[in-house]
Protein backbone atom coordinates (compact mmCIF):
# COMPACT_ATOMS: atom_id res chain seq x y z
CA UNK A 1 61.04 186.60 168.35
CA UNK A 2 63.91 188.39 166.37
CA UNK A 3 67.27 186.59 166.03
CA UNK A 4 69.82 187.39 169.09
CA UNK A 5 73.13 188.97 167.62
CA UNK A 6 75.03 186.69 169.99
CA UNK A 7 75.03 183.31 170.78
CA UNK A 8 76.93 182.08 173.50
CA UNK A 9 77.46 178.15 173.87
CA UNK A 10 78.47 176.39 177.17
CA UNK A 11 79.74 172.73 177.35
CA UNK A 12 78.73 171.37 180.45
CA UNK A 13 80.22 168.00 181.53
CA UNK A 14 79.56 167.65 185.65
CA UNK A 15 80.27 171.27 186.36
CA UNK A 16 78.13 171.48 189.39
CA UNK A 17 78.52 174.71 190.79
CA UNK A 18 80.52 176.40 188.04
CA UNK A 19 77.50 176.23 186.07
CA UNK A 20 75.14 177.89 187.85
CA UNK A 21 77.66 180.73 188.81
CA UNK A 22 78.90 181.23 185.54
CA UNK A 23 75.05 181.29 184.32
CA UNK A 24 74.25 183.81 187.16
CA UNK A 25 77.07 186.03 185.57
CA UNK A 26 75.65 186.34 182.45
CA UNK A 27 72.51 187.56 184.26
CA UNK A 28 74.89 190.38 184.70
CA UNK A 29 76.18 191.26 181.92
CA UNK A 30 75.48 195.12 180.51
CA UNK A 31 74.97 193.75 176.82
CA UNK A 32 71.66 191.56 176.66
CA UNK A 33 71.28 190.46 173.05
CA UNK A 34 72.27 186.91 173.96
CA UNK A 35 70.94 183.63 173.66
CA UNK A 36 72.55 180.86 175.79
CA UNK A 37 72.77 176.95 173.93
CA UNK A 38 73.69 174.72 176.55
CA UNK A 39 75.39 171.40 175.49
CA UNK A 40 74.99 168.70 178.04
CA UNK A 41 77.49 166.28 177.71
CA UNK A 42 76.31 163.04 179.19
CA UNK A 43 76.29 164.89 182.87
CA UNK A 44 75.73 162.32 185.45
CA UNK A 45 75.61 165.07 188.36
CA UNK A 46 71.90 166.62 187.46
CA UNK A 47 74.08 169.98 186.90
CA UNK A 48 71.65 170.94 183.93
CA UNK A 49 68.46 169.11 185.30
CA UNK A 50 66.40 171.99 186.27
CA UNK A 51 68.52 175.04 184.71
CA UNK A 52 65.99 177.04 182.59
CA UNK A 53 63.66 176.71 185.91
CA UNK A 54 66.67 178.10 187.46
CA UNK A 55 67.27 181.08 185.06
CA UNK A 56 63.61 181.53 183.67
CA UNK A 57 65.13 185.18 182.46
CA UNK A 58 67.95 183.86 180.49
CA UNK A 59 66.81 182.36 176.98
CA UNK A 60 68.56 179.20 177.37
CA UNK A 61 68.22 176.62 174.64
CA UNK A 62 69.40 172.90 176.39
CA UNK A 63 70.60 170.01 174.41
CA UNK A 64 70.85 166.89 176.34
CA UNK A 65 73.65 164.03 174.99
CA UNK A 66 73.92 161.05 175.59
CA UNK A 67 77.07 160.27 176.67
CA UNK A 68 80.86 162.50 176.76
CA UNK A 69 81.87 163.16 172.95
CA UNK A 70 83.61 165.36 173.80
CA UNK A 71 84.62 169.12 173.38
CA UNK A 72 84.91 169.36 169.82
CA UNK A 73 81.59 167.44 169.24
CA UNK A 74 79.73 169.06 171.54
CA UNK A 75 80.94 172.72 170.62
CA UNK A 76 80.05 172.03 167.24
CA UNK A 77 76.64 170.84 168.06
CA UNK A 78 76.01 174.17 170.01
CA UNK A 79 77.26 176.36 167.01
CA UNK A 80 74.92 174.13 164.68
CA UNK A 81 71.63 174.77 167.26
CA UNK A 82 72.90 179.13 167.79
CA UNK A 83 70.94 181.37 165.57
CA UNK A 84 73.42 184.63 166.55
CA UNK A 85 75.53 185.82 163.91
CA UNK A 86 78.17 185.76 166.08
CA UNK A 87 79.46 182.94 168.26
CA UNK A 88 80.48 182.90 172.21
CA UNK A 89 82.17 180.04 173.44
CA UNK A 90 81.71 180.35 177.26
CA UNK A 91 83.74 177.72 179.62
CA UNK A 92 81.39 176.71 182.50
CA UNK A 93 84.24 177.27 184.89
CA UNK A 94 84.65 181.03 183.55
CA UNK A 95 82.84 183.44 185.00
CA UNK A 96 82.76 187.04 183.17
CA UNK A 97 82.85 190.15 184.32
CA UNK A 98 79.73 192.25 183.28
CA UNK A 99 81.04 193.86 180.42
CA UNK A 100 82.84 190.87 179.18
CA UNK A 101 80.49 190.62 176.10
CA UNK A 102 80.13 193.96 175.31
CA UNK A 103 83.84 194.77 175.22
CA UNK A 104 84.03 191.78 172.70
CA UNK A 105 81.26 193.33 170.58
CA UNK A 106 82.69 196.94 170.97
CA UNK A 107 86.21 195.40 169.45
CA UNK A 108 83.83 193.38 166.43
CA UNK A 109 82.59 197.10 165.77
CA UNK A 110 85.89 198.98 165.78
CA UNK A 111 88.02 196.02 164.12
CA UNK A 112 85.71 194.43 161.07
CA UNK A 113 88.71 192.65 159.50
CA UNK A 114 88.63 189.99 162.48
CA UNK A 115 87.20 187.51 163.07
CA UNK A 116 87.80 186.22 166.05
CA UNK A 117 88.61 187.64 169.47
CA UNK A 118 90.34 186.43 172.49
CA UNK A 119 89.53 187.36 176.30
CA UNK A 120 91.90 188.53 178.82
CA UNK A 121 91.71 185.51 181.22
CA UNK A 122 92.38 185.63 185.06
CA UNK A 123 93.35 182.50 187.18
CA UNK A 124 89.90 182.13 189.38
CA UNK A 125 92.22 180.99 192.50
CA UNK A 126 95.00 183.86 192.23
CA UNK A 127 93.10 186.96 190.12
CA UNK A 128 96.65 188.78 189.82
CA UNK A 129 98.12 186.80 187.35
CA UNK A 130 96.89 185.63 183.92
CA UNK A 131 95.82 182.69 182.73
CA UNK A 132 96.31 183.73 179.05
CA UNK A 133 95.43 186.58 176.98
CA UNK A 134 94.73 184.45 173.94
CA UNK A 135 96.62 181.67 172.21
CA UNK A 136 100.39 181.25 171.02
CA UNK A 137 101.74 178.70 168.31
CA UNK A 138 105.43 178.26 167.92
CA UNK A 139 106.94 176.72 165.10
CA UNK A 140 107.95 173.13 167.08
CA UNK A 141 104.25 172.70 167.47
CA UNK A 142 103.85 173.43 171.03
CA UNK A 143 101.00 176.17 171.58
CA UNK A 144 100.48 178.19 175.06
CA UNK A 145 98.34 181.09 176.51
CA UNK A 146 99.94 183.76 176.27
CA UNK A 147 101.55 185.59 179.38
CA UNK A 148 99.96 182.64 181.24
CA UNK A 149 101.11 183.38 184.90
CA UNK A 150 102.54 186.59 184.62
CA UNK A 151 101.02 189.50 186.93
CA UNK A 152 98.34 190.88 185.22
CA UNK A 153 99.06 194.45 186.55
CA UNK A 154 101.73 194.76 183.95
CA UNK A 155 101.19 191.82 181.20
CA UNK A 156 98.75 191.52 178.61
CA UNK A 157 97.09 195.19 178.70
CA UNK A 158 97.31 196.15 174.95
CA UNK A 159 94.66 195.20 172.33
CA UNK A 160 96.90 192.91 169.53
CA UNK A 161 96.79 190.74 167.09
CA UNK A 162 97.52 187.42 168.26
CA UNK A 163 97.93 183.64 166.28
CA UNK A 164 94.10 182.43 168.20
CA UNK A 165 92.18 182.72 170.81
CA UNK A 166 91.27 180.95 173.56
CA UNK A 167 87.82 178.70 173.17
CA UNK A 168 87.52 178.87 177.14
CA UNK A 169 86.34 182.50 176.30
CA UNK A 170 86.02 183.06 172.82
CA UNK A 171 84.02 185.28 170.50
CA UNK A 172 84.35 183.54 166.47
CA UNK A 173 82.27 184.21 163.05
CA UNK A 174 79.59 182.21 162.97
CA UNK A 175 79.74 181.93 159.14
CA UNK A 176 83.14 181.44 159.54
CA UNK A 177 83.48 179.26 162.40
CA UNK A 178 81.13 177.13 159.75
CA UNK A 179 82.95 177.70 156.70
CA UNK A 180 86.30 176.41 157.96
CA UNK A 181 84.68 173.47 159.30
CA UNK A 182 84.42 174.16 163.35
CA UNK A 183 86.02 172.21 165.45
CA UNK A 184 87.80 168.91 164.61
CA UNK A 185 85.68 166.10 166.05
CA UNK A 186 88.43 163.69 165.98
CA UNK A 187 90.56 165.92 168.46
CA UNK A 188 88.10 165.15 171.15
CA UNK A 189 89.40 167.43 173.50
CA UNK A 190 92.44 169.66 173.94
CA UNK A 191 94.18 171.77 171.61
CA UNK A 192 91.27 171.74 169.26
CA UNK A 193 90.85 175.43 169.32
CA UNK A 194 94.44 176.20 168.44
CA UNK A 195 93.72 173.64 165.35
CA UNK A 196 90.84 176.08 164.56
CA UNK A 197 92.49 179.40 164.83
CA UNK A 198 94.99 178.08 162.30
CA UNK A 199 92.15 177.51 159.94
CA UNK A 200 90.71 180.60 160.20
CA UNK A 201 94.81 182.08 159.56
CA UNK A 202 94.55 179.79 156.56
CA UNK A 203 91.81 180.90 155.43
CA UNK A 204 93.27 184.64 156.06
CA UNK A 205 90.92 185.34 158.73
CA UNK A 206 92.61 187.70 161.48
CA UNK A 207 92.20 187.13 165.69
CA UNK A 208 92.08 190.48 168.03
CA UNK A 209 93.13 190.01 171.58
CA UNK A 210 90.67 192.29 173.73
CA UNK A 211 92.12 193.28 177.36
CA UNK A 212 88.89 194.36 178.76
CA UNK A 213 87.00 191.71 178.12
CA UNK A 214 87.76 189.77 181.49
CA UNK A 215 86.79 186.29 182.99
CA UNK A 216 88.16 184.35 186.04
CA UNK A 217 88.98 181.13 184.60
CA UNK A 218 89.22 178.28 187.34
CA UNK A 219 90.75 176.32 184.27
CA UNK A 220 90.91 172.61 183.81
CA UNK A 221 87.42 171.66 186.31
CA UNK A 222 86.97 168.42 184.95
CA UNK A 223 89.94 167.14 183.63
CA UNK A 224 93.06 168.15 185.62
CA UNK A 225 95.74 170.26 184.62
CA UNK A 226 98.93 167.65 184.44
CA UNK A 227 96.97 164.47 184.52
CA UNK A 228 96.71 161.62 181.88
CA UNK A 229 93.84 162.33 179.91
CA UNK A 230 95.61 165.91 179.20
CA UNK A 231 98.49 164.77 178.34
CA UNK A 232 96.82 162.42 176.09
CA UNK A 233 94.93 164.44 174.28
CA UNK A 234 97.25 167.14 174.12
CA UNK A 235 100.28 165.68 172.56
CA UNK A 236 98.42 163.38 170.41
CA UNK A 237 96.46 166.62 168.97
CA UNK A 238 99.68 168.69 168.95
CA UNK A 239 100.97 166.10 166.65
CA UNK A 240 97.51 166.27 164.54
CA UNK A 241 97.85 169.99 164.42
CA UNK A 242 101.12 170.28 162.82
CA UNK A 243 100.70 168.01 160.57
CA UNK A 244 97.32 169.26 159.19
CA UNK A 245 97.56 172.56 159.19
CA UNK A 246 101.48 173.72 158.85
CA UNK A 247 101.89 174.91 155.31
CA UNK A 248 104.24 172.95 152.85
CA UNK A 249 107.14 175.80 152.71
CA UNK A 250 107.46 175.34 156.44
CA UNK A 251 106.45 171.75 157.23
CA UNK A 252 109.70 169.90 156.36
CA UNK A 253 111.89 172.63 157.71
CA UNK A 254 110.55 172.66 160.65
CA UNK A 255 109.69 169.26 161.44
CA UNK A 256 112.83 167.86 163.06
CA UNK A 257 112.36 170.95 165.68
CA UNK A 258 108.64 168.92 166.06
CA UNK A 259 110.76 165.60 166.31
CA UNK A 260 113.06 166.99 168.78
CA UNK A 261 110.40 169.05 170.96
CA UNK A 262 108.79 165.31 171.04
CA UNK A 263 111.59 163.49 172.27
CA UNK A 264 112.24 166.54 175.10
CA UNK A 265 108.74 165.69 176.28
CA UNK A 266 108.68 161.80 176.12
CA UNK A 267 111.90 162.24 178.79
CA UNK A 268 110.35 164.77 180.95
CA UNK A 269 107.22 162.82 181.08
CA UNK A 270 109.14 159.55 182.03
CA UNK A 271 111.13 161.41 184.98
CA UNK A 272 107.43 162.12 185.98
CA UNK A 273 105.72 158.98 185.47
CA UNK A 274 103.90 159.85 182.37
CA UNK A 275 106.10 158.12 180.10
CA UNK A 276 103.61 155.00 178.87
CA UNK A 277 101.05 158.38 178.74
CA UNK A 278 102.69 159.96 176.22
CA UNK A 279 104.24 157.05 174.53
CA UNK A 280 100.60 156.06 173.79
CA UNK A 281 99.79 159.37 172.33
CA UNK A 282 102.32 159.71 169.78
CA UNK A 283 101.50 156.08 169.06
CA UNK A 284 98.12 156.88 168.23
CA UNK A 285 99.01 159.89 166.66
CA UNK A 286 100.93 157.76 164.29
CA UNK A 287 97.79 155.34 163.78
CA UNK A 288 95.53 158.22 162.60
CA UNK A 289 98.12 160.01 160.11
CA UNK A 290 95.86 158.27 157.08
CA UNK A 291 93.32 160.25 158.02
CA UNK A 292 95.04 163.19 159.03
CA UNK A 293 97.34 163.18 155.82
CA UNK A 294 93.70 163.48 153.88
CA UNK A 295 93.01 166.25 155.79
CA UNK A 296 95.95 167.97 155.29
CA UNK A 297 95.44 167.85 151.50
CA UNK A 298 91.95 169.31 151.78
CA UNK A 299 93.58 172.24 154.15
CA UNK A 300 95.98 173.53 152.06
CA UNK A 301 94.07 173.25 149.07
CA UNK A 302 92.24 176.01 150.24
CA UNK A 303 94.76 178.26 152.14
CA UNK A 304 93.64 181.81 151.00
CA UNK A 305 96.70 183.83 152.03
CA UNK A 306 100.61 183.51 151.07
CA UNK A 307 102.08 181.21 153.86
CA UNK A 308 104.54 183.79 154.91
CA UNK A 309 101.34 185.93 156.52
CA UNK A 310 100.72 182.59 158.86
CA UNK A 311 104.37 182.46 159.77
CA UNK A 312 104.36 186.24 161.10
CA UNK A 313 102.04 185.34 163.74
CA UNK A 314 103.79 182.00 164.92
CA UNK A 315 106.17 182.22 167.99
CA UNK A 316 109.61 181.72 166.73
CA UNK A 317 112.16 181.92 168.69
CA UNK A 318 114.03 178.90 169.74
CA UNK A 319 113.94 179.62 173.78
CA UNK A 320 110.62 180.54 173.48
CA UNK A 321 108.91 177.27 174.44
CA UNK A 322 111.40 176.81 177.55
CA UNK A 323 110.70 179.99 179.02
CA UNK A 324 106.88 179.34 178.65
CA UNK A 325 107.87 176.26 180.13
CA UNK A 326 109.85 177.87 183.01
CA UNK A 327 106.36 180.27 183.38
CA UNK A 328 104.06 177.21 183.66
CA UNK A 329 106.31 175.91 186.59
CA UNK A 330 106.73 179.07 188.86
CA UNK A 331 104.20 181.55 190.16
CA UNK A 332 103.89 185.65 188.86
């Protein structure tokens, strides 16, 4: 059989029904040069038992794990197994419209200095606002989706460059993806695709944000969107992030915005009863900074593109991460 153009990888870790609904959307979909790798991450709800029996049309390629590594790990396993020159990472609990895919490979056509392209994403439970139209990261380290909750009548309509996409819905390089390293396996889980999109800048490899490629995201399944394991992860990979991948001009200037963005956190999280959450994170942050600090000397020892060119697609402005903050807390 010839080698699919696209390969599209799904994570599965107990997704139940989102699984076989997002599965029975790509049945859909008006661009059929896919094949589907399926990463089973130590389910323990028989979600994947019987799936190819399920979907005999689909070309589904399953690999069973053991136990949870995680997001990174498991993504990375999926790209490994994908014979497509191009890469779709699919989010069990997103479920795409039928011409998802081909708008993504209509932009790959009309736009062959990217790389990477971002979906428009709407919130599964309230379809008129946005969940993100790709990725944001702002100088202080903090990341976001962009336009997340804003009505998606009037926000994120134009095609754009943005800093990254979105992994939930994400079309990447395979060569690339590769070449830069995937995803970091010590992240785990959360903010590991904002770590990669920063590589691929690095390495001066462009992200297109593509409005008409659509998904309903139900966003956060497994985890939770404010609990512990998210916060976690997320602050102790924010720190990672920074620290690896912001380049030397910029790293000490703006690292006491990082401090300060830190110590914001660390008091809202108390007043919420996160505090020992987060505490542990930046603990554990500070644990790993060996390893990261070798990293970090690998990175930018192989940036490709003046640093300047990263810094025009960072978020900026000092309100910027409290009015994202004000979005997250309010609806449309």
């Amino acid at each position: 059989m010839p080698e699919p153009f696209v390969s599209i990888v799904i994570v599965a870790w107990n997704s139940g029904a989102h699984l076989s609904r997002c599965l029975s959307l790509l049945l859909e979909q008006t661009y059929q040069d896919f094949e589907i790798v399926l990463v089973d991450n130590g389910s323990t709800d028989g979600s994947v038992k019987d799936v190819r029996g399920q979907f005999p049309s689909l070309a589904i390629t399953v690999k069973h794990l053991e136990t949870n590594l995680g997001f990174a790990v498991a993504n990375n396993i999926g790209v490994q197994l994908a014979k497509g020159k191009w890469i779709a990472l699919l989010n069990a609990d997103a479920y795409p419209e039928p011409d998802w895919l081909n708008h993504l490979l209509l932009a790959v056509e009309n736009n062959p200095g990217f790389m990477a392209f971002s979906s428009r994403q709407l919130q599964y439970s309230a379809p008129f606002l946005l969940d993100g139209a790709g990725d944001a990261y702002h100088i202080s380290g903090l990341a976001w989706r962009n336009s997340y909750n804003l009505t998606a009548e009037k926000n994120g309509l134009e095609e754009r460059e943005i800093f990254s996409p979105c992994a939930a819905a994400a079309l990447y390089s395979r060569e690339v993806f590769l070449k830069v390293g995937g995803f970091d396996e010590d992240y785990f889980s959360y903010f590991e695709d904002v770590d990669l999109g920063f590589r691929f800048r690095i390495h001066g490899k462009k992200c297109l944000y593509v409005p008409n490629a659509i998904v309903h995201h139900v966003g956060s399944a497994s985890t939770g969107k404010r609990g512990d394991f998210s916060v976690y992860y997320g602050y102790r990979n924010m720190i990672w992030t920074f620290v690896k991948d912001m380049p030397s001009p910029y790293f000490g200037l703006f690292l006491p915005l990082h401090l300060f963005t830190l110590s914001f956190f660390i008091a809202y999280l108390t007043m919420r009863g996160q505090g020992g959450v987060i505490v542990r994170a930046i603990r554990d942050a500070l644990r790993g900074l060996p390893m990261i600090l070798k990293k970090r000397r690998e990175i930018q020892s192989n940036i490709q593109v003046k640093p300047g060119e990263i810094l025009q697609f960072m978020s900026r402005g000092l309100l910027e991460p409290y009015q994202e903050f004000v979005k997250r807390n309010r609806r449309g």
